[in-house]
Protein backbone atom coordinates (compact mmCIF):
# COMPACT_ATOMS: atom_id res chain seq x y z
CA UNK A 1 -72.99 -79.08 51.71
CA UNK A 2 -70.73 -82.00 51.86
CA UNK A 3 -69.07 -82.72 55.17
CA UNK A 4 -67.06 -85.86 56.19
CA UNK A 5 -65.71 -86.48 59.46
CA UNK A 6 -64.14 -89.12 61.60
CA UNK A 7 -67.08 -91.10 63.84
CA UNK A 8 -66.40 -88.95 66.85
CA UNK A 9 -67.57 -85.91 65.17
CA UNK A 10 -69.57 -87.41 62.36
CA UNK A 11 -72.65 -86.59 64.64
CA UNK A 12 -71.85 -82.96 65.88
CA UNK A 13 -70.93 -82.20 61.99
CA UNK A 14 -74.19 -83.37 61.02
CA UNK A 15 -76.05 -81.41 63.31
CA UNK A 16 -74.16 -78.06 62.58
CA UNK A 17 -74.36 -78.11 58.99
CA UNK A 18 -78.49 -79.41 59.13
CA UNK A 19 -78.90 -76.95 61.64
CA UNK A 20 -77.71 -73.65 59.36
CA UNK A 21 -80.35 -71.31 57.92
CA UNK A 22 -78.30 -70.84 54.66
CA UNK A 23 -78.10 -74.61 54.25
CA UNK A 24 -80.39 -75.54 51.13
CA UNK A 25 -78.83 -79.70 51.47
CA UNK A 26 -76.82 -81.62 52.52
CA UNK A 27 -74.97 -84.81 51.22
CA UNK A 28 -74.87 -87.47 54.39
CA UNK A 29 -71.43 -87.80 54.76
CA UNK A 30 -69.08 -90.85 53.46
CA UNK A 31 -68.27 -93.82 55.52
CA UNK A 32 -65.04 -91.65 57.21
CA UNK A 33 -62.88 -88.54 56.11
CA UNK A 34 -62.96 -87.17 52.33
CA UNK A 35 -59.95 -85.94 50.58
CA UNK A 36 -60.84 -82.48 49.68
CA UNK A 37 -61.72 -82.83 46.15
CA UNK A 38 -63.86 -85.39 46.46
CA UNK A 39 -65.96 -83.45 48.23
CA UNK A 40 -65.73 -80.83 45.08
CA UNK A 41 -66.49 -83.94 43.02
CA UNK A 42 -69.58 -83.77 44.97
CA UNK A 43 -70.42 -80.46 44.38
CA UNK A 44 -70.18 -81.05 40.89
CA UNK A 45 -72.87 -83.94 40.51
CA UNK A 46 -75.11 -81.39 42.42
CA UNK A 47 -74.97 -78.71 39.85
CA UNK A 48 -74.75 -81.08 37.50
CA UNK A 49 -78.40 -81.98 38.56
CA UNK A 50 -79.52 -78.76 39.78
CA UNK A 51 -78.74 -76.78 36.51
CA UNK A 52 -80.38 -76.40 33.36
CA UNK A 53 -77.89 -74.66 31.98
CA UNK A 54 -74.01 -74.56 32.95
CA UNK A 55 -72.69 -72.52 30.80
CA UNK A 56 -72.21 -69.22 32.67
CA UNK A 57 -72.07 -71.14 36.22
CA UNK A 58 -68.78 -70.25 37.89
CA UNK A 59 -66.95 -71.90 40.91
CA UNK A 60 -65.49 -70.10 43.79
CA UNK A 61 -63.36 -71.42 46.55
CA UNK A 62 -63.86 -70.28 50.11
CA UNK A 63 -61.26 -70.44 52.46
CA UNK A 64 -60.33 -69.63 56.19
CA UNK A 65 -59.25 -66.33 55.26
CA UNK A 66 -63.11 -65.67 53.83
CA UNK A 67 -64.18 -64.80 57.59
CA UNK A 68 -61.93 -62.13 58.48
CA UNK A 69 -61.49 -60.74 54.67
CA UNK A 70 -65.49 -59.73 54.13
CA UNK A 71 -64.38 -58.37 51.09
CA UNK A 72 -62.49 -61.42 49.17
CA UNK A 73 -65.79 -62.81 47.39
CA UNK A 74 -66.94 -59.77 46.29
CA UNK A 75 -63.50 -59.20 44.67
CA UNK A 76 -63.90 -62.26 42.81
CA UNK A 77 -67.53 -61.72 41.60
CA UNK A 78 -66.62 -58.31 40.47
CA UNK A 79 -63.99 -59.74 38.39
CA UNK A 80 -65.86 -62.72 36.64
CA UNK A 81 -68.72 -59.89 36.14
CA UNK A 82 -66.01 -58.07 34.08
CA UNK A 83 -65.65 -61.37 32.06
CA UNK A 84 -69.10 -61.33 31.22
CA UNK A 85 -69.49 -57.82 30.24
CA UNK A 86 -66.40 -58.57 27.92
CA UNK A 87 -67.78 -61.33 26.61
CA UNK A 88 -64.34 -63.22 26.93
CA UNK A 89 -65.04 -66.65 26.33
CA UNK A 90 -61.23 -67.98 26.24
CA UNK A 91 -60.94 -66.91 29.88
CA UNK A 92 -61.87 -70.14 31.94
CA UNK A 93 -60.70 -68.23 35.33
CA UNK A 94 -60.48 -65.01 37.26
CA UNK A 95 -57.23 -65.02 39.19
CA UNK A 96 -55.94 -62.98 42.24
CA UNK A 97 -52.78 -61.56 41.64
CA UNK A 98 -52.62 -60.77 45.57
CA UNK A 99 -50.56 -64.07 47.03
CA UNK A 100 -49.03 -63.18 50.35
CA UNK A 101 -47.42 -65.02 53.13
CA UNK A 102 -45.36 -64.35 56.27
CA UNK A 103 -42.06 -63.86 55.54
CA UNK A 104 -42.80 -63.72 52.01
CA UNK A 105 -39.44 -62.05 49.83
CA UNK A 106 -37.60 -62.35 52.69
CA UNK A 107 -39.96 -59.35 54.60
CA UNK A 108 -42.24 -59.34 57.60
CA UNK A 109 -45.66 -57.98 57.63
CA UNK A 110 -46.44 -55.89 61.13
CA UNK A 111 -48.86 -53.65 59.66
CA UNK A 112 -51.34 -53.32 57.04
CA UNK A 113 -48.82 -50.49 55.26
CA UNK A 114 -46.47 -53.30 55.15
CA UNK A 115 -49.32 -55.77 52.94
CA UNK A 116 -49.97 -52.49 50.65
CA UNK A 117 -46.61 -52.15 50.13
CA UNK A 118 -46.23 -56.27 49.06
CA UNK A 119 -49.19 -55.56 47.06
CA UNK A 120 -47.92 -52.52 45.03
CA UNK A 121 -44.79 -54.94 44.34
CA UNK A 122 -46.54 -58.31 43.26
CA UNK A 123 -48.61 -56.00 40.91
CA UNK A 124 -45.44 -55.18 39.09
CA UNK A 125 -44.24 -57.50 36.40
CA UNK A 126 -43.23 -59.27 34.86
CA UNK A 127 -43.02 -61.86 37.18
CA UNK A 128 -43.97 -65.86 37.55
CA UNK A 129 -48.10 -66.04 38.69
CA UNK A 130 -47.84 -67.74 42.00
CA UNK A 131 -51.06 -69.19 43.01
CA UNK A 132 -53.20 -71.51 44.59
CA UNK A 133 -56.45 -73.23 43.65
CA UNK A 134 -58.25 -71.17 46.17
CA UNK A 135 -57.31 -68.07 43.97
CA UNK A 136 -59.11 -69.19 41.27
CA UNK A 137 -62.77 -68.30 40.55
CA UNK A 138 -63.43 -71.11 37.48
CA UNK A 139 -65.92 -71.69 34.95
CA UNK A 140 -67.96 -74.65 35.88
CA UNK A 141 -67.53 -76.61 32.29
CA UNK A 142 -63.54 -76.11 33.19
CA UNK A 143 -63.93 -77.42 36.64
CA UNK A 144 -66.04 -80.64 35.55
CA UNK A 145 -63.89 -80.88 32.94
CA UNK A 146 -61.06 -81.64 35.97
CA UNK A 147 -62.62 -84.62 37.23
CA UNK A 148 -63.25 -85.95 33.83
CA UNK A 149 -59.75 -85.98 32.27
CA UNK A 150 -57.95 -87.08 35.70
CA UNK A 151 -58.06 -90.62 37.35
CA UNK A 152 -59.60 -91.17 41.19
CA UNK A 153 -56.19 -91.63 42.85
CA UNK A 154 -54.97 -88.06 41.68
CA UNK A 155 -58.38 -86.85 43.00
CA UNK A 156 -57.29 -88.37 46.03
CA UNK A 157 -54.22 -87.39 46.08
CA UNK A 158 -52.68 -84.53 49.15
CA UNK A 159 -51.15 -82.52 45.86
CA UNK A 160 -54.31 -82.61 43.92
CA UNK A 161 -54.72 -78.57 44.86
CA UNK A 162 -51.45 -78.43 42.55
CA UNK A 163 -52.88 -80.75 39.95
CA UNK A 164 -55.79 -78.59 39.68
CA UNK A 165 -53.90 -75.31 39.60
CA UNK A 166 -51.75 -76.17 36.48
CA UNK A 167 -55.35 -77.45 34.93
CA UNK A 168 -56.74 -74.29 34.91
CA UNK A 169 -53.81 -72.57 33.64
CA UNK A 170 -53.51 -74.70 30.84
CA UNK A 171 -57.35 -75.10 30.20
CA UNK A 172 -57.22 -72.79 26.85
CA UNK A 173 -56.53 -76.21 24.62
CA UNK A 174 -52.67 -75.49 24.19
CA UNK A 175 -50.91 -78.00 23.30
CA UNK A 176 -48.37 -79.22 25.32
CA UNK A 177 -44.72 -78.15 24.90
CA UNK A 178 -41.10 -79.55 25.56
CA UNK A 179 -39.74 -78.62 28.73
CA UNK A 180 -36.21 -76.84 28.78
CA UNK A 181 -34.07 -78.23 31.84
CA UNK A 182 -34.32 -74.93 33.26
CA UNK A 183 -37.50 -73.40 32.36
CA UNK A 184 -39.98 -72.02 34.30
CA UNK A 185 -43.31 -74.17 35.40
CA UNK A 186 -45.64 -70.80 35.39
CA UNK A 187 -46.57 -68.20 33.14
CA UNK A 188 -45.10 -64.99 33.45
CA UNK A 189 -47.82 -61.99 34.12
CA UNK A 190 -47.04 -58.16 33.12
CA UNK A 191 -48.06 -55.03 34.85
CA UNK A 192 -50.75 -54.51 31.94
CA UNK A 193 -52.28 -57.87 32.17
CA UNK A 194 -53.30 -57.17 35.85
CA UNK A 195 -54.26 -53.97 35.09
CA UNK A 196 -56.04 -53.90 31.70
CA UNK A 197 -59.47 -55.85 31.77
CA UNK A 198 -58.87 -57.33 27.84
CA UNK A 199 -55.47 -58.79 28.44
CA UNK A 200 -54.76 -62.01 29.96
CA UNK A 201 -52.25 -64.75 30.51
CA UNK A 202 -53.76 -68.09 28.44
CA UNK A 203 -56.60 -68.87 29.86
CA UNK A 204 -56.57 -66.92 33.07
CA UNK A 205 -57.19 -63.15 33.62
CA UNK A 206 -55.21 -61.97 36.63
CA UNK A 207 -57.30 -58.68 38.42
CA UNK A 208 -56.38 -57.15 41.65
CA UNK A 209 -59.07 -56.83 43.92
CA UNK A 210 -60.55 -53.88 44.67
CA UNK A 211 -61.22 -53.62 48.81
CA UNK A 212 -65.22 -52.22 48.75
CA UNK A 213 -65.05 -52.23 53.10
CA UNK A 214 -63.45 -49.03 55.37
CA UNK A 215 -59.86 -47.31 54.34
CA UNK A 216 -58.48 -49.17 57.24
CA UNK A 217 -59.47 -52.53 55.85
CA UNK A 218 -56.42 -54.02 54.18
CA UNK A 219 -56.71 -55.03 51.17
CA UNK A 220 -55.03 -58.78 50.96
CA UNK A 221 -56.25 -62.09 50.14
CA UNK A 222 -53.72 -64.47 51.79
CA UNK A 223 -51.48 -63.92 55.23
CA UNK A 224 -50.74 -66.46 57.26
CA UNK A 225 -48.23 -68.82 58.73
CA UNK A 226 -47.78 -71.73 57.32
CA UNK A 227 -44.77 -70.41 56.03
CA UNK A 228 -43.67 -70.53 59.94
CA UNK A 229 -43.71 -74.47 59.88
CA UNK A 230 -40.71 -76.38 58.66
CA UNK A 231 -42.84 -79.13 57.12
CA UNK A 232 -44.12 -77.14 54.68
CA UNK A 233 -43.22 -76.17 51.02
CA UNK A 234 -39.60 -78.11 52.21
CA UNK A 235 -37.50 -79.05 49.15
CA UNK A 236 -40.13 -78.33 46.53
CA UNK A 237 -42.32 -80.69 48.29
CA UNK A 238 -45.72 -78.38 47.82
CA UNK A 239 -47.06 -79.69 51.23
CA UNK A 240 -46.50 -81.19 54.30
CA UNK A 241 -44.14 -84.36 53.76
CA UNK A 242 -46.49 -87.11 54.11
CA UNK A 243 -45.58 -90.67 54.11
CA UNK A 244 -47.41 -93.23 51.99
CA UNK A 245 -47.90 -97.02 53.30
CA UNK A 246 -46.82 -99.12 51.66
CA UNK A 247 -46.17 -97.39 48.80
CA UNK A 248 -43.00 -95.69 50.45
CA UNK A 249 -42.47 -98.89 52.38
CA UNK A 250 -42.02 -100.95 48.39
CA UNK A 251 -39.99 -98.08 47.31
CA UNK A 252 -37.65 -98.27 49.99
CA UNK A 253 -37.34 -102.30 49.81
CA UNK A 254 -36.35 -101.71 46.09
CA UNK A 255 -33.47 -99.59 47.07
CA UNK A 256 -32.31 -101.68 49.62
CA UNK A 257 -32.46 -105.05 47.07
CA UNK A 258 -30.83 -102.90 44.57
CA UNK A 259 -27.94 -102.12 47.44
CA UNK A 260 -27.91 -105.79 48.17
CA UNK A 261 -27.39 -107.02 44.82
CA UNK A 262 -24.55 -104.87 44.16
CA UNK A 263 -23.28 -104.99 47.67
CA UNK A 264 -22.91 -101.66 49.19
CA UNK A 265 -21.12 -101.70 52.26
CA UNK A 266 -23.01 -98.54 53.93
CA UNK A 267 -26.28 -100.20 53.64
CA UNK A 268 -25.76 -103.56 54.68
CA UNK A 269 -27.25 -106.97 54.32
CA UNK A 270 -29.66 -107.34 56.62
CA UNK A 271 -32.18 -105.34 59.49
CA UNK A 272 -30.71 -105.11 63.00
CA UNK A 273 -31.97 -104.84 65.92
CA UNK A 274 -32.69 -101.58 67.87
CA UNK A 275 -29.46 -102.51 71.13
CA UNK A 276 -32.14 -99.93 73.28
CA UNK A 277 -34.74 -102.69 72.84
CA UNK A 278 -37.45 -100.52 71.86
CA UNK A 279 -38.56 -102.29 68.87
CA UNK A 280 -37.28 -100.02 66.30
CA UNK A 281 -35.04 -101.60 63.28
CA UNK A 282 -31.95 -100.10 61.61
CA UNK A 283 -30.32 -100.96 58.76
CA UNK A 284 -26.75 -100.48 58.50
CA UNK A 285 -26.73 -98.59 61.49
CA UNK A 286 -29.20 -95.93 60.59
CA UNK A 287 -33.00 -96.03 61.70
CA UNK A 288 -35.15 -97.14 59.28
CA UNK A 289 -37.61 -94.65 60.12
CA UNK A 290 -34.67 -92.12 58.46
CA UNK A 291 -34.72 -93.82 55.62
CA UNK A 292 -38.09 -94.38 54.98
CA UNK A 293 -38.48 -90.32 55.64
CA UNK A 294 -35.71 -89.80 52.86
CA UNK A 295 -37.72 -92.06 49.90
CA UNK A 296 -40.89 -89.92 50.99
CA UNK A 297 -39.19 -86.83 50.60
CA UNK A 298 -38.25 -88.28 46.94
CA UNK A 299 -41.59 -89.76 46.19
CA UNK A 300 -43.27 -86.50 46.97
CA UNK A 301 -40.72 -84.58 44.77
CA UNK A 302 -41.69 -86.46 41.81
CA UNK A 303 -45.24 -86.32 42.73
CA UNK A 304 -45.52 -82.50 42.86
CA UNK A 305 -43.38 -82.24 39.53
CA UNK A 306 -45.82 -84.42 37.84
CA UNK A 307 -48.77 -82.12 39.37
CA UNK A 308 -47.71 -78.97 38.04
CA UNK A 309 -47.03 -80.58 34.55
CA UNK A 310 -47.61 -76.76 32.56
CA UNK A 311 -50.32 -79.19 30.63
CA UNK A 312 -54.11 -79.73 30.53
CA UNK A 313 -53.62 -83.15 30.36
CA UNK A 314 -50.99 -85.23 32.42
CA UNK A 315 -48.55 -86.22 29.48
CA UNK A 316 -44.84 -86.08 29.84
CA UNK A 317 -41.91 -87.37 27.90
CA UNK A 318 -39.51 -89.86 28.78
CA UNK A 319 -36.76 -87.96 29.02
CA UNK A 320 -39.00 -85.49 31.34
CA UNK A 321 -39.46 -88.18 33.43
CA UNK A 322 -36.19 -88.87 33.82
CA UNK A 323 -35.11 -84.96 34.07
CA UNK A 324 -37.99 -85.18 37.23
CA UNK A 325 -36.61 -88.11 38.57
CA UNK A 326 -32.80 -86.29 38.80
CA UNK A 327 -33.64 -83.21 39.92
CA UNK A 328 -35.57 -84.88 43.03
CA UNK A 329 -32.30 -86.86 43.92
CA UNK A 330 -30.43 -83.37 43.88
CA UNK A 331 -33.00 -81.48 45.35
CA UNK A 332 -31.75 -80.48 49.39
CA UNK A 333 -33.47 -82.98 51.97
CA UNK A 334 -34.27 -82.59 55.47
CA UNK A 335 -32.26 -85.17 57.61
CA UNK A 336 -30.77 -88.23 56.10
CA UNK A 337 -29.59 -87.75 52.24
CA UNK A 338 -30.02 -91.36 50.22
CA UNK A 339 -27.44 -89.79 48.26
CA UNK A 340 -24.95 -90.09 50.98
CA UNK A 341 -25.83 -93.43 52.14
CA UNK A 342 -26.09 -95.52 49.00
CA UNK A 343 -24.47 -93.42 46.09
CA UNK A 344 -25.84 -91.50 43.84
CA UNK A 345 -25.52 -93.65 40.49
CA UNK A 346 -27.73 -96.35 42.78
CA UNK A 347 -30.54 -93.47 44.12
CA UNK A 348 -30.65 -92.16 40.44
CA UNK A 349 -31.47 -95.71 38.73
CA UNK A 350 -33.62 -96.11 41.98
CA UNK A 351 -35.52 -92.68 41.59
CA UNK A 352 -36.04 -92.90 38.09
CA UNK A 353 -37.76 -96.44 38.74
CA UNK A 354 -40.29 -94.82 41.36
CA UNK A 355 -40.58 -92.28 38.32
CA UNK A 356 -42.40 -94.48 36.10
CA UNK A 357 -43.87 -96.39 39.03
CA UNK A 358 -45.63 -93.37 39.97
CA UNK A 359 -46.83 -92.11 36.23
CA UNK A 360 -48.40 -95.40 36.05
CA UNK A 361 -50.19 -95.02 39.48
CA UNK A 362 -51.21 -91.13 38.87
CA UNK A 363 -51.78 -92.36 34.60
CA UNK A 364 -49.19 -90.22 33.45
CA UNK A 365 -49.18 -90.86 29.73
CA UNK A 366 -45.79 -91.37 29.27
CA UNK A 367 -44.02 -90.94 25.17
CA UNK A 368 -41.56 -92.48 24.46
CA UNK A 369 -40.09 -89.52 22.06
CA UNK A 370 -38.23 -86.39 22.06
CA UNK A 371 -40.51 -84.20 21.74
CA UNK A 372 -44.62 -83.39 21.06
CA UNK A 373 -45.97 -82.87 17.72
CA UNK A 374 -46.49 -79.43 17.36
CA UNK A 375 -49.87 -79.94 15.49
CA UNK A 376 -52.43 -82.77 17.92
CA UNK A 377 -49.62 -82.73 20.77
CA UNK A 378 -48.99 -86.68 20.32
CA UNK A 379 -45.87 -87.68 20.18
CA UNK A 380 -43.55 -86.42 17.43
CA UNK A 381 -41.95 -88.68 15.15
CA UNK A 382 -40.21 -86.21 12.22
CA UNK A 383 -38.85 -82.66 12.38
CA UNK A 384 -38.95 -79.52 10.23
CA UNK A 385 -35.92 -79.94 8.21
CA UNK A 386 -35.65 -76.72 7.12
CA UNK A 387 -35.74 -74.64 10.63
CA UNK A 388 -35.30 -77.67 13.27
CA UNK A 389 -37.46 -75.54 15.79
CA UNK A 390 -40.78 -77.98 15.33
CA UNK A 391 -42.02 -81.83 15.16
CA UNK A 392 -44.59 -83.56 13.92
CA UNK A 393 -46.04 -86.94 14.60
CA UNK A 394 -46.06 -87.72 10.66
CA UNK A 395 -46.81 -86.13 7.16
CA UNK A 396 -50.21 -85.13 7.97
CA UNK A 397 -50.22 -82.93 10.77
CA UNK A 398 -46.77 -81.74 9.31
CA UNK A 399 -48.68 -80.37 5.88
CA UNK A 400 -51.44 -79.37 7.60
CA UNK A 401 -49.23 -77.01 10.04
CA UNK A 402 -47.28 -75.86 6.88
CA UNK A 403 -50.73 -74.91 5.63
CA UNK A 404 -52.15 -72.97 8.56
CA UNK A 405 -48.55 -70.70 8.96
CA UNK A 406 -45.56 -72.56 9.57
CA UNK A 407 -44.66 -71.79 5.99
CA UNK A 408 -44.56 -68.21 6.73
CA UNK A 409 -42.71 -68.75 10.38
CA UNK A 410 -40.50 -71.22 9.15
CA UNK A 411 -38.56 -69.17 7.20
CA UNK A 412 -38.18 -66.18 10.39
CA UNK A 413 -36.67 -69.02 12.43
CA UNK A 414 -33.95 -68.86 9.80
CA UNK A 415 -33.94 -64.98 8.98
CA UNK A 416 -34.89 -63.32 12.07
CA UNK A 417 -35.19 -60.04 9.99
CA UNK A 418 -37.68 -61.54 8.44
CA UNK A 419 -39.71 -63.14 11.05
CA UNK A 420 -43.67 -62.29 10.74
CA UNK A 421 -45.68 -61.84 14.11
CA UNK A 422 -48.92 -63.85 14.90
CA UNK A 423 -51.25 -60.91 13.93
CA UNK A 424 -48.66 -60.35 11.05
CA UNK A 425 -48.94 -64.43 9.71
CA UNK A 426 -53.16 -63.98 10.20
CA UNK A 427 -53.15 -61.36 7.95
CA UNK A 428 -51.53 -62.76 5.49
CA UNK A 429 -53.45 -65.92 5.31
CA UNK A 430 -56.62 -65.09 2.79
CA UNK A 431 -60.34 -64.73 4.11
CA UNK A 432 -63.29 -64.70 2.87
CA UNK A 433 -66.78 -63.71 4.52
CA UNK A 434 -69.37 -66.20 4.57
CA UNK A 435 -73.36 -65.34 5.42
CA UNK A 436 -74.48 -67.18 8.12
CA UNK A 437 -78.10 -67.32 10.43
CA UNK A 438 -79.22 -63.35 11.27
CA UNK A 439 -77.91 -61.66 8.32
CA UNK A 440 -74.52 -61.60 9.92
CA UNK A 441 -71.63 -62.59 8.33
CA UNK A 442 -68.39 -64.94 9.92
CA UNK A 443 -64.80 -63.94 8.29
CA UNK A 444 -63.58 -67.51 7.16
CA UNK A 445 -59.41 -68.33 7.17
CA UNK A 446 -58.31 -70.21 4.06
CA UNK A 447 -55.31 -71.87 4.44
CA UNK A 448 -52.06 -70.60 2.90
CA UNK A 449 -51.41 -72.85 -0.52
């Protein structure tokens, strides 16, 4: 058990957690409060230590709902049994397909026919897989993997839940992909991929769990209110708005030197004053308390966005950046609107700047191209000339893809009519069987000449 706490309940922490029967250790806490998942870094150095072997070790998150729902692990452990049995090694998650809140599709939930009812609906597809980290039951290789390939102040970071999310999604080794303006950040999840126990969405299989307590028992995994409070999930923001000193402090200095050197009336030239004398400052007759809330609001846009990146690692393109940085200065705000006050040709310039200010503080590998190479994922360089529809980052991984199918795809993009399915291209790439240790023998893909 790790536990951190502020020094007025360091003590009382210690002595609950010590004082549990279940309690095999505990980790004396830090020198004040732990972000959460540095507490699940934690965890993983323990089983790092503890186990001899990893492979088959899975990771589940509690949560508060875990007291009243007696049923939710078992759900989960049923589900990564099925896994086993299956022997589905590309699977690196079990995921509940159940994701309710108050409110949730614009209904209220007064009874428990009213949660089977959402149920029945969220099991029908397809539809975008809304989830949280705490929905996830993960192989342990995927979730040390996490801390690995990501830097200490996204670890640290309030959206890091997100972060981790989209990680797990995305764990299968896909590369990444160029975003469309408007496409969706999740995958989409039938009917029959909830359902069936061989089909899943990348890397995740989506179940429904099964209540195993009394018929009056609902079956749900998540109800409650945060949906009630204002602060939360506002504009796209993923969380409470939280306000960053200094960072949001320098970001809001920049705009108002950019507004200064160009002269905006609106904002004026200098801080005044507060006429109540209480101490407070506003700048061109607006509270600077306002306006620091409004870059936050920004800031935190970007930040999610760059979270849920649909990618195992956090890479983006330039022109994503950008596309982040525009859609956060668009996006409706709570209170004062930046827009409004300093124009939006300034906030844009300003919002792209805290764009690739922040990929260099969360190590965002930013390319400078237009889009990935569709063989390593680096960034692309040349394009198919024949069907336009991939890149490459050079000659190499462009024969090499022409090799392995793109031959037979390429010319589909052109003919529809003729266009060959996955299974379709696999088959007609030659094999040949190859003995290997036991007597057995592997089926072995040549590549197309």
């Amino acid at each position: 058990v790790s536990t951190s706490a502020v020094p007025a309940l360091a003590e009382d922490v210690a002595l609950a957690v010590q004082g549990a029967a279940a309690v095999d250790g505990h980790l004396q806490q830090g020198p004040g409060p732990l972000p959460q998942f540095e507490h699940y870094r934690r965890l993983r150095d323990v089983v790092r230590e503890r186990e001899e072997d990893s492979e088959d070790v899975w990771v589940f998150f509690s949560d508060d709902d875990t007291l009243w729902h007696r049923c939710r692990a078992s759900a989960f452990r049923s589900a990564v049994e099925t896994v086993r049995r299956r022997v589905q090694q590309h699977v690196q998650a079990v995921c509940s397909c159940v994701h309710l809140r108050p409110r949730s599709a614009g209904r209220s939930f007064e009874s428990a026919e009213d949660v089977f009812e959402a149920i029945d609906d969220m099991v029908q597809g397809p539809r975008e897989l809304v989830s949280e980290h705490v929905d996830l039951c993960v192989r342990f290789a995927t979730f040390s993997a996490f801390f690995e390939e990501h830097s200490a102040k996204v670890l640290r970071h309030g959206l890091a839940a997100a972060r981790f999310s989209a990680f797990v999604r995305h764990a299968g080794g896909r590369l990444p992909e160029r975003l469309a303006p408007a496409a969706k950040r999740h995958d989409l999840v039938t009917e029959e991929d909830i359902l069936d126990p061989d089909e899943a969405t990348g890397s995740l299989k989506v179940f429904l769990p099964e209540s195993e307590g009394p018929e009056h028992e609902p079956n749900w995994m998540y109800l409650y209110d945060k949906a009630t409070d204002p602060d939360i999930g506002g504009s796209g923001l993923g969380s409470r708005l939280r306000i960053l000193r200094p960072d949001d402090e320098w970001y809001l200095a920049d705009l108002m030197g950019m507004a200064q050197e160009q002269g905006t009336p609106s904002a004026g030239s200098t801080f005044v004053a507060d006429s109540a004398g209480g101490g407070d400052t506003s700048i061109g007759g607006v509270a600077a308390c306002g306006l620091l809330e409004a870059c936050a609001q920004i800031r935190q846009r970007i930040d999610f966005e760059f979270m849920r990146l649909p990618r195992r690692r956090l890479v983006a393109l330039e022109s994503e950046v950008f596309d982040i940085a525009d859609v956060a200065c668009r996006s409706p705000h709570r209170g004062l609107s930046l827009v409004q006050f300093f124009g939006g040709g300034m906030v844009g310039r300003w919002a792209r700047s805290v764009a690739l200010s922040r990929c260099k503080m969360l190590k965002v590998d930013v390319l400078a191209a237009d889009d990935f190479c569709a063989a390593c994922g680096c960034a692309a360089k040349v394009r198919c000339s024949r069907c336009k529809a991939e890149s490459y980052c050079g000659e190499g991984c462009q024969w090499e893809a022409w090799q392995q199918g793109h031959r037979l795809r390429c010319a589909g993009v052109l003919h529809p009519e003729e266009a060959l399915s996955v299974c379709e291209v696999a088959a007609a790439v030659p094999t040949r069987r190859v003995p290997c240790a036991g007597g057995r023998e592997e089926i072995v893909y040549d590549s197309v000449d």
